[in-house]
Protein backbone atom coordinates (compact mmCIF):
# COMPACT_ATOMS: atom_id res chain seq x y z
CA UNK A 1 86.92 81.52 80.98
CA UNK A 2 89.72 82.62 83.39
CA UNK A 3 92.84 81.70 83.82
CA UNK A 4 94.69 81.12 87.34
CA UNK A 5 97.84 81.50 87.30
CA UNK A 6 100.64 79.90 89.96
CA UNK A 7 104.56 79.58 89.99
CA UNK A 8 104.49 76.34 92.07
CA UNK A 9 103.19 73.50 90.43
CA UNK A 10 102.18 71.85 93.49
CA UNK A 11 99.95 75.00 94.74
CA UNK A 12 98.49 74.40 91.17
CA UNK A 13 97.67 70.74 91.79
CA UNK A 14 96.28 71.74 95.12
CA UNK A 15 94.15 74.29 93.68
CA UNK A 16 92.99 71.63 90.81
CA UNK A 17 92.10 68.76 93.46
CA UNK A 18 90.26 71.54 95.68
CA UNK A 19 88.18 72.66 92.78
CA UNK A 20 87.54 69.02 91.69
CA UNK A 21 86.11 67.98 95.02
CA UNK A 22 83.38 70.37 94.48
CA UNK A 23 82.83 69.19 90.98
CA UNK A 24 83.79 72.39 89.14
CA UNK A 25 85.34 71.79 85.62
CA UNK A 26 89.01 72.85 85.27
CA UNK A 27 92.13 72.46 83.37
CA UNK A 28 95.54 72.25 84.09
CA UNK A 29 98.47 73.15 81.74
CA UNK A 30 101.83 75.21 81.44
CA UNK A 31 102.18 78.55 79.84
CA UNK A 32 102.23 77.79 76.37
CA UNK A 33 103.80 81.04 75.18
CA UNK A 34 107.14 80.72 77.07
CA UNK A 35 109.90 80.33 75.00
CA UNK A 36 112.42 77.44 75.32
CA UNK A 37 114.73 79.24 77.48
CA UNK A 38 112.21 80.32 80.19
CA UNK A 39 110.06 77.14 80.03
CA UNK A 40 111.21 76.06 83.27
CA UNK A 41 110.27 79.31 84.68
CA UNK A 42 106.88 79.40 83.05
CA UNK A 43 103.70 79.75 84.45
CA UNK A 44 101.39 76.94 86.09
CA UNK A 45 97.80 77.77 84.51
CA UNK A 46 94.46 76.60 85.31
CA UNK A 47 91.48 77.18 83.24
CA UNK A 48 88.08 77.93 85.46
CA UNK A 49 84.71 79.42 84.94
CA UNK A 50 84.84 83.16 85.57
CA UNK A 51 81.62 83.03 86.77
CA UNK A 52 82.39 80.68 89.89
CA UNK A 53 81.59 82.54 92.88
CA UNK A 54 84.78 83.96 94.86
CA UNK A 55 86.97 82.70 92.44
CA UNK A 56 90.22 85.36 92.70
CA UNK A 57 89.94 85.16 96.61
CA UNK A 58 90.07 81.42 96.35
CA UNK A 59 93.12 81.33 94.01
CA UNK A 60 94.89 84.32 96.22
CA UNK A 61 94.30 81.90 99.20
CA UNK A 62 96.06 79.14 97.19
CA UNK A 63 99.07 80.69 96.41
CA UNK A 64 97.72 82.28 92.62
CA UNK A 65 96.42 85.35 90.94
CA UNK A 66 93.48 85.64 89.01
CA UNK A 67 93.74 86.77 85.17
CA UNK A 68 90.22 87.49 83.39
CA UNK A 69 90.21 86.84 79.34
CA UNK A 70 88.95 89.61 77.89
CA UNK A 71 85.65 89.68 75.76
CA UNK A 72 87.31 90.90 72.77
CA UNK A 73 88.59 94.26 71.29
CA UNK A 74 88.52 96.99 73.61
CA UNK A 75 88.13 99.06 70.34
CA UNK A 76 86.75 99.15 67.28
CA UNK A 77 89.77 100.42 64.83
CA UNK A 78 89.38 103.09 62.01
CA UNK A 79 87.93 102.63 58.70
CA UNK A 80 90.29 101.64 55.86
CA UNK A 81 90.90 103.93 52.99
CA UNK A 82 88.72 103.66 49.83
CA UNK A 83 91.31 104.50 47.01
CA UNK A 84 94.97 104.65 48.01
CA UNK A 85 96.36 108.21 48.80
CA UNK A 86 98.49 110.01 46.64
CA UNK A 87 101.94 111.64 47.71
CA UNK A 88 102.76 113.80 44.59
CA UNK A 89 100.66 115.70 42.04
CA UNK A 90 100.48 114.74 38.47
């Protein structure tokens, strides 16, 4: 999935009833990770297929940016310990 986001919520809705005219799937909703003081500021978001064709020239022409979720880990972190490590001799 990919999110789209806008700062206008019509350009959102526009971008939502031009998608559903073609019968692709989408979602609608605010940024959910805006706190209360910013909500008003917070980001329209709609939730599309990454795989539809032209997708971030289609949301640049409506007024939105394109924002790819990614896969998962870019890295795989280091092994934990065994035993715990000790800081003075006995």
């Amino acid at each position: 999935m990919a999110d789209v986001h806008f700062d206008e919520r019509d350009d959102a809705i526009a971008f939502v009833a031009s998608l559903g005219a073609q019968d692709v799937p989408c979602r609608l909703h605010r940024d959910e990770f805006a706190g209360e003081d910013d909500f008003d500021d917070a980001a329209w978001l709609v939730e599309v297929d990454a795989s539809l064709p032209g997708l971030a020239q289609r949301a640049e022409e409506a007024g939105g940016w394109l924002v790819e979720a990614s896969e998962g880990p870019a890295s795989v972190p280091p092994p934990l310990p065994e035993a715990p490590k000790r800081l003075k001799r006995a």
